[in-house]
Protein backbone atom coordinates (compact mmCIF):
# COMPACT_ATOMS: atom_id res chain seq x y z
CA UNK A 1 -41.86 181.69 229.15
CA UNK A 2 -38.72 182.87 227.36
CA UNK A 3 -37.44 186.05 227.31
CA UNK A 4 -38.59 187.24 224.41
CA UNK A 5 -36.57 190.77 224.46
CA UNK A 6 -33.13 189.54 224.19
CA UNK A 7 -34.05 188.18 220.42
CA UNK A 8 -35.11 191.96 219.45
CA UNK A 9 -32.10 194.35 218.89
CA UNK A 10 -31.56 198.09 220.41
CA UNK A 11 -32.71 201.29 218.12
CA UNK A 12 -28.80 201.41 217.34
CA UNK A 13 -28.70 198.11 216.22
CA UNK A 14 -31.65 199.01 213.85
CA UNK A 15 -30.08 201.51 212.36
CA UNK A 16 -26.75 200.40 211.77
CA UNK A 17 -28.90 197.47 210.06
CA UNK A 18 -30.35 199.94 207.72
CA UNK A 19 -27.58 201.76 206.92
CA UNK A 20 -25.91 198.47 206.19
CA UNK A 21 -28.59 197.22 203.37
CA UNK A 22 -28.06 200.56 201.63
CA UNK A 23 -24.92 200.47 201.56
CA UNK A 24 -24.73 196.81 200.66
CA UNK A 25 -27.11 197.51 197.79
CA UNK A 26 -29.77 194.97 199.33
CA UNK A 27 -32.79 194.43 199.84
CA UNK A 28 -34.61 196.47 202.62
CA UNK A 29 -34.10 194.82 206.32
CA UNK A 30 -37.54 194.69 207.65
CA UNK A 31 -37.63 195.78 211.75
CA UNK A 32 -39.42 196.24 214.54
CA UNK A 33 -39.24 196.80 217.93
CA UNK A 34 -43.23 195.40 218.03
CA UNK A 35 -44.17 191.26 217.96
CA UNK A 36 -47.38 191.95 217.00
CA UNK A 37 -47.50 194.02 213.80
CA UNK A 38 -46.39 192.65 210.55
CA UNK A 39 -47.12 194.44 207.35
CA UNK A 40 -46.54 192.02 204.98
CA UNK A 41 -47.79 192.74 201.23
CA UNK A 42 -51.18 190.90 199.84
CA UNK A 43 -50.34 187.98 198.03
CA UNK A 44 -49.80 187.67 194.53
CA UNK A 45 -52.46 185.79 192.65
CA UNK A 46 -52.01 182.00 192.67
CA UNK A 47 -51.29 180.13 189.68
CA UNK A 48 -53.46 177.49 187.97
CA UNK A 49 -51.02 174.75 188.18
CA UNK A 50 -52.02 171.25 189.72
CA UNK A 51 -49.85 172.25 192.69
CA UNK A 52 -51.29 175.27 193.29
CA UNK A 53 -54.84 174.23 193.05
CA UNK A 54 -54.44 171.68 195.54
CA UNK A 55 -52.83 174.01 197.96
CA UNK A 56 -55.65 176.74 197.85
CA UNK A 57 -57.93 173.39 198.90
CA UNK A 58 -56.32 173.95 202.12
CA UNK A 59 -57.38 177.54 203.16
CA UNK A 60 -59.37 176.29 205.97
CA UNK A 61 -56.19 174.18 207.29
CA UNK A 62 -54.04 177.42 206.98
CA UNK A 63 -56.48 179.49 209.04
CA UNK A 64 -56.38 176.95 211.86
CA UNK A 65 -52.92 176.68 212.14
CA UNK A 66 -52.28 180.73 211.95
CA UNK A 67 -54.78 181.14 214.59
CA UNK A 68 -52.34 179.24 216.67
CA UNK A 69 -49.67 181.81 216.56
CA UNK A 70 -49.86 183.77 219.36
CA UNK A 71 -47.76 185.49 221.88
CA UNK A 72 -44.38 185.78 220.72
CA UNK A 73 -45.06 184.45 217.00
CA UNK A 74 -48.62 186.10 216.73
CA UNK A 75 -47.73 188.25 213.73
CA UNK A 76 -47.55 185.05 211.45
CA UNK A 77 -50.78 185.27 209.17
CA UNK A 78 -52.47 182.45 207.02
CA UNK A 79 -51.93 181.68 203.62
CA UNK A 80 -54.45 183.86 200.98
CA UNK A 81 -54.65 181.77 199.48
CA UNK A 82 -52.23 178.81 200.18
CA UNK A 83 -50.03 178.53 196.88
CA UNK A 84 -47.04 175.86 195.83
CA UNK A 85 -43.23 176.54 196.63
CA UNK A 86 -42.16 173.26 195.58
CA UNK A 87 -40.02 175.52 192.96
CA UNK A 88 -38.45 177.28 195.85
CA UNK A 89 -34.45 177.00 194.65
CA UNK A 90 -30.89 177.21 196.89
CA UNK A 91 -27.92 175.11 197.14
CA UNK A 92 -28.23 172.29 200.19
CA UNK A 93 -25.95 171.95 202.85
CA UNK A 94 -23.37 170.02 200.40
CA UNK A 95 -23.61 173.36 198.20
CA UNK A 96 -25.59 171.42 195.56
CA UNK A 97 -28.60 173.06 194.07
CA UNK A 98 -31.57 171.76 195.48
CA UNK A 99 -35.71 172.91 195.72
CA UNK A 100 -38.09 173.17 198.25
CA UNK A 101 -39.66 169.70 196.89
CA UNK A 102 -36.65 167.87 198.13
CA UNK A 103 -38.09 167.97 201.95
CA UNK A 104 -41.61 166.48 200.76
CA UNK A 105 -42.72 164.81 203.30
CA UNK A 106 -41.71 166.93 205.89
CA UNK A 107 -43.12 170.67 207.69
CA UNK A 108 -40.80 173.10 207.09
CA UNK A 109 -39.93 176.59 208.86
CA UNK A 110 -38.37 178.24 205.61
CA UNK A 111 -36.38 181.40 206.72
CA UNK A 112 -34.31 183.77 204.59
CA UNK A 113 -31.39 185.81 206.59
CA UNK A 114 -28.33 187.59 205.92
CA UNK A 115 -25.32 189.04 208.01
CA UNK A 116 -26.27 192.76 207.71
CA UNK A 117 -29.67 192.05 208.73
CA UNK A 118 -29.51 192.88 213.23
CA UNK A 119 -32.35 191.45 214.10
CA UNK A 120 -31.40 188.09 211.84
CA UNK A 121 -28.61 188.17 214.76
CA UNK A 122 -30.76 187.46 217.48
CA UNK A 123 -33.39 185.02 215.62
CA UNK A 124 -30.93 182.96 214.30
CA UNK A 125 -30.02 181.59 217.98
CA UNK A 126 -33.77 180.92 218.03
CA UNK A 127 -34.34 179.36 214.90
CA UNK A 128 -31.31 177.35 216.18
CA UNK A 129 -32.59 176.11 219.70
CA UNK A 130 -36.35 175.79 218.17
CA UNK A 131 -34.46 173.02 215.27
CA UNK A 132 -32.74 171.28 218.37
CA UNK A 133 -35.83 170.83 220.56
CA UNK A 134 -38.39 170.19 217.54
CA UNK A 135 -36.21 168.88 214.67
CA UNK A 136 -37.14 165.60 213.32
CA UNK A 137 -38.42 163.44 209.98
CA UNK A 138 -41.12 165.33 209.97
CA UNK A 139 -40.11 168.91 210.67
CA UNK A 140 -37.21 171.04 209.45
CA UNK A 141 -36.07 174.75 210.00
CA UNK A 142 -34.82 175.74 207.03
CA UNK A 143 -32.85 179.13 207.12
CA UNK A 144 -31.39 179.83 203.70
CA UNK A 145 -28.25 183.02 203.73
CA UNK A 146 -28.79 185.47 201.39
CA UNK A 147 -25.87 187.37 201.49
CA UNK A 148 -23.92 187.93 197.99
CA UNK A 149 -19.83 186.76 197.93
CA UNK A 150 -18.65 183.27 199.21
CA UNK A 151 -19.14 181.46 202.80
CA UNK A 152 -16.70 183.66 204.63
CA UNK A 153 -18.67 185.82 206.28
CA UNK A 154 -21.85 183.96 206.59
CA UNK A 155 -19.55 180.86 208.27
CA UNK A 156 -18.46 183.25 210.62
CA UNK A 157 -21.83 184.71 211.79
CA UNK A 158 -22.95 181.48 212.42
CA UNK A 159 -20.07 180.47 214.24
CA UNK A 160 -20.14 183.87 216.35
CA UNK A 161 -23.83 183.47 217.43
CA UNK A 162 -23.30 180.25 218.50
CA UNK A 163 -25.48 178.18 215.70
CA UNK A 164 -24.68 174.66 215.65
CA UNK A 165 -27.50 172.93 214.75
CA UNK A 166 -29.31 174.56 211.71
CA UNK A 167 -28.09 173.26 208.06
CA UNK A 168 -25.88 175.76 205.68
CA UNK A 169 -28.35 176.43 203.25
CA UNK A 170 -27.73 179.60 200.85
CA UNK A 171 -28.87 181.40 197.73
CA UNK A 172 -26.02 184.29 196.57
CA UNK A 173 -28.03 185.07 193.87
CA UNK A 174 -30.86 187.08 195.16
CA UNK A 175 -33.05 184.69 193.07
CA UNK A 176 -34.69 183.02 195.92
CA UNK A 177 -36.10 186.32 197.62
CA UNK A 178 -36.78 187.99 194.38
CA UNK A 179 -39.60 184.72 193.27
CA UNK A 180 -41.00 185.36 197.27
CA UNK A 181 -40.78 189.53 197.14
CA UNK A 182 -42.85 188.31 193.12
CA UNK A 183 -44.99 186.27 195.28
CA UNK A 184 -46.14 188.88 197.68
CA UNK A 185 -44.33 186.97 200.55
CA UNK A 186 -41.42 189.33 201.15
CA UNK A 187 -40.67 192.64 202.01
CA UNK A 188 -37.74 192.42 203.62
CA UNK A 189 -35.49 190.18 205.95
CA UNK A 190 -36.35 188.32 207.71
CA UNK A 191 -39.01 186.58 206.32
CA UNK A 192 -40.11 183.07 207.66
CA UNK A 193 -42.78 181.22 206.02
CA UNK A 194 -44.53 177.39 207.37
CA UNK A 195 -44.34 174.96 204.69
CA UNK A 196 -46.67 171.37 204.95
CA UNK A 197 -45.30 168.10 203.76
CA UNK A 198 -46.74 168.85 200.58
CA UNK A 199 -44.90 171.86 199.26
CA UNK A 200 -48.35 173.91 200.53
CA UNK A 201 -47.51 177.66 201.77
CA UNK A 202 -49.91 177.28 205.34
CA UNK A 203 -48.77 180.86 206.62
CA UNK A 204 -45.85 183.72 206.56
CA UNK A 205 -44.27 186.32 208.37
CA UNK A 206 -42.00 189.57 207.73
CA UNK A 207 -40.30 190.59 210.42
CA UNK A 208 -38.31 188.85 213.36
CA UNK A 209 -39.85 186.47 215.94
CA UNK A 210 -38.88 184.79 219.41
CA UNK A 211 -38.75 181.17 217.60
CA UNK A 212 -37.31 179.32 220.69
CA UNK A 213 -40.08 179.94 223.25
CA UNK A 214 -43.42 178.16 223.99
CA UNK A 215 -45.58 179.98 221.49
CA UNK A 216 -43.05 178.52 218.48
CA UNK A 217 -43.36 175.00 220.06
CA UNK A 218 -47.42 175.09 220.27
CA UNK A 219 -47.57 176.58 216.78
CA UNK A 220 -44.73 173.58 215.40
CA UNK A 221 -47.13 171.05 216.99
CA UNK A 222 -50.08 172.41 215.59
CA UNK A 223 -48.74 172.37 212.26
CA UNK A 224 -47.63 168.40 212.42
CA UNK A 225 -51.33 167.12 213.02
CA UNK A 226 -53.17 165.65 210.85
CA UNK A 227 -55.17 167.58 209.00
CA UNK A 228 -58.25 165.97 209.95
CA UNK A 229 -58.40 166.72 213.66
């Protein structure tokens, strides 16, 4: 099994973190030094859109694939209910505006990060290796930058944690965490939520994981069967 404890960052780490989203004016970096707790807000209530009743069809589905989170990704809970993100908005790769509908199709491992966020520093190297091994047509890791300004200093985190195979996807705007932290999704980052083919929210998680290790892979795999076994 992977080492889970390099991808969690020393007390001083933490609280240079904090004292970075004050003084940034951002939104509160959620840590912990635990895997296992995760004190995520309840869940707004679901709208009544088409979308979002045929998501909260698929509570059931949710449950079974939270319940195989365990180990180093056991603080990911199920959807309550699941609800649509196809609205989900940030600018692809190519710095076009783009939604969360334009990966249907495709399981998606949506997670919002930003450079003053330590323990973003050692998941993103994790979200990284996780896209390499398990990347395909019909799964994505999605990591969307939050940070305010241009690409300077997001480019360069990237490049100085050695990410090479996650897409540039960013939101400067705020706009993006604000409809999850609305949703009852977000406290803080990071934030990481599964996504089906469909648009359907299937589970979530505040706080930081160990996304390159054995319990990630099991829980990826789980999420790409068919919903009938």
């Amino acid at each position: 099994m992977a080492d889970g404890n390099r991808f969690f960052p020393a007390p001083r780490l933490i609280f240079a973190a904090l004292v970075a989203g004050a003084l940034a004016g951002a939104v509160a970096v959620y840590v912990s030094e635990s895997r296992s707790g995760n004190n995520a807000p309840a869940q707004a209530a679901v709208g009544e859109s088409k979308d979002d009743v045929a998501c909260a069809a698929k509570s059931d589905r949710a449950k079974k694939v939270a319940a195989s989170a365990t180990g180093e990704v056991a603080a990911l809970l199920p959807a309550d209910p699941p609800q649509s993100l196809k609205s989900l908005a940030f600018n692809g790769p190519d710095g076009k505006p783009m939604t969360l509908a334009d990966h249907a199709g495709k399981t998606v491992l949506l997670n919002l990060w930003a450079t003053w966020c330590a323990p973003c520093r050692a998941e993103m190297p994790a979200l990284d290796a996780l896209q390499k091994e398990k990347g395909s047509d019909a799964f994505q890791v999605v990591a969307v930058n939050v940070d305010a300004g241009d690409d300077t200093k997001p480019k360069k985190f990237l490049s100085d944690t050695g990410v090479k195979t996650l897409g540039y996807f960013r939101d400067s705007t705020m706009g993006l965490f604000n409809d999850l932290k609305t949703r009852g999704l977000a406290l803080g980052l990071p934030v990481t939520m599964l996504i089906d083919g469909e648009g359907c929210l299937i589970a979530h998680m505040n706080g930081p994981a160990e996304w390159s290790g054995p319990d990630a892979r099991r829980l990826v795999e789980t999420a790409l069967k068919p919903e009938s076994l």
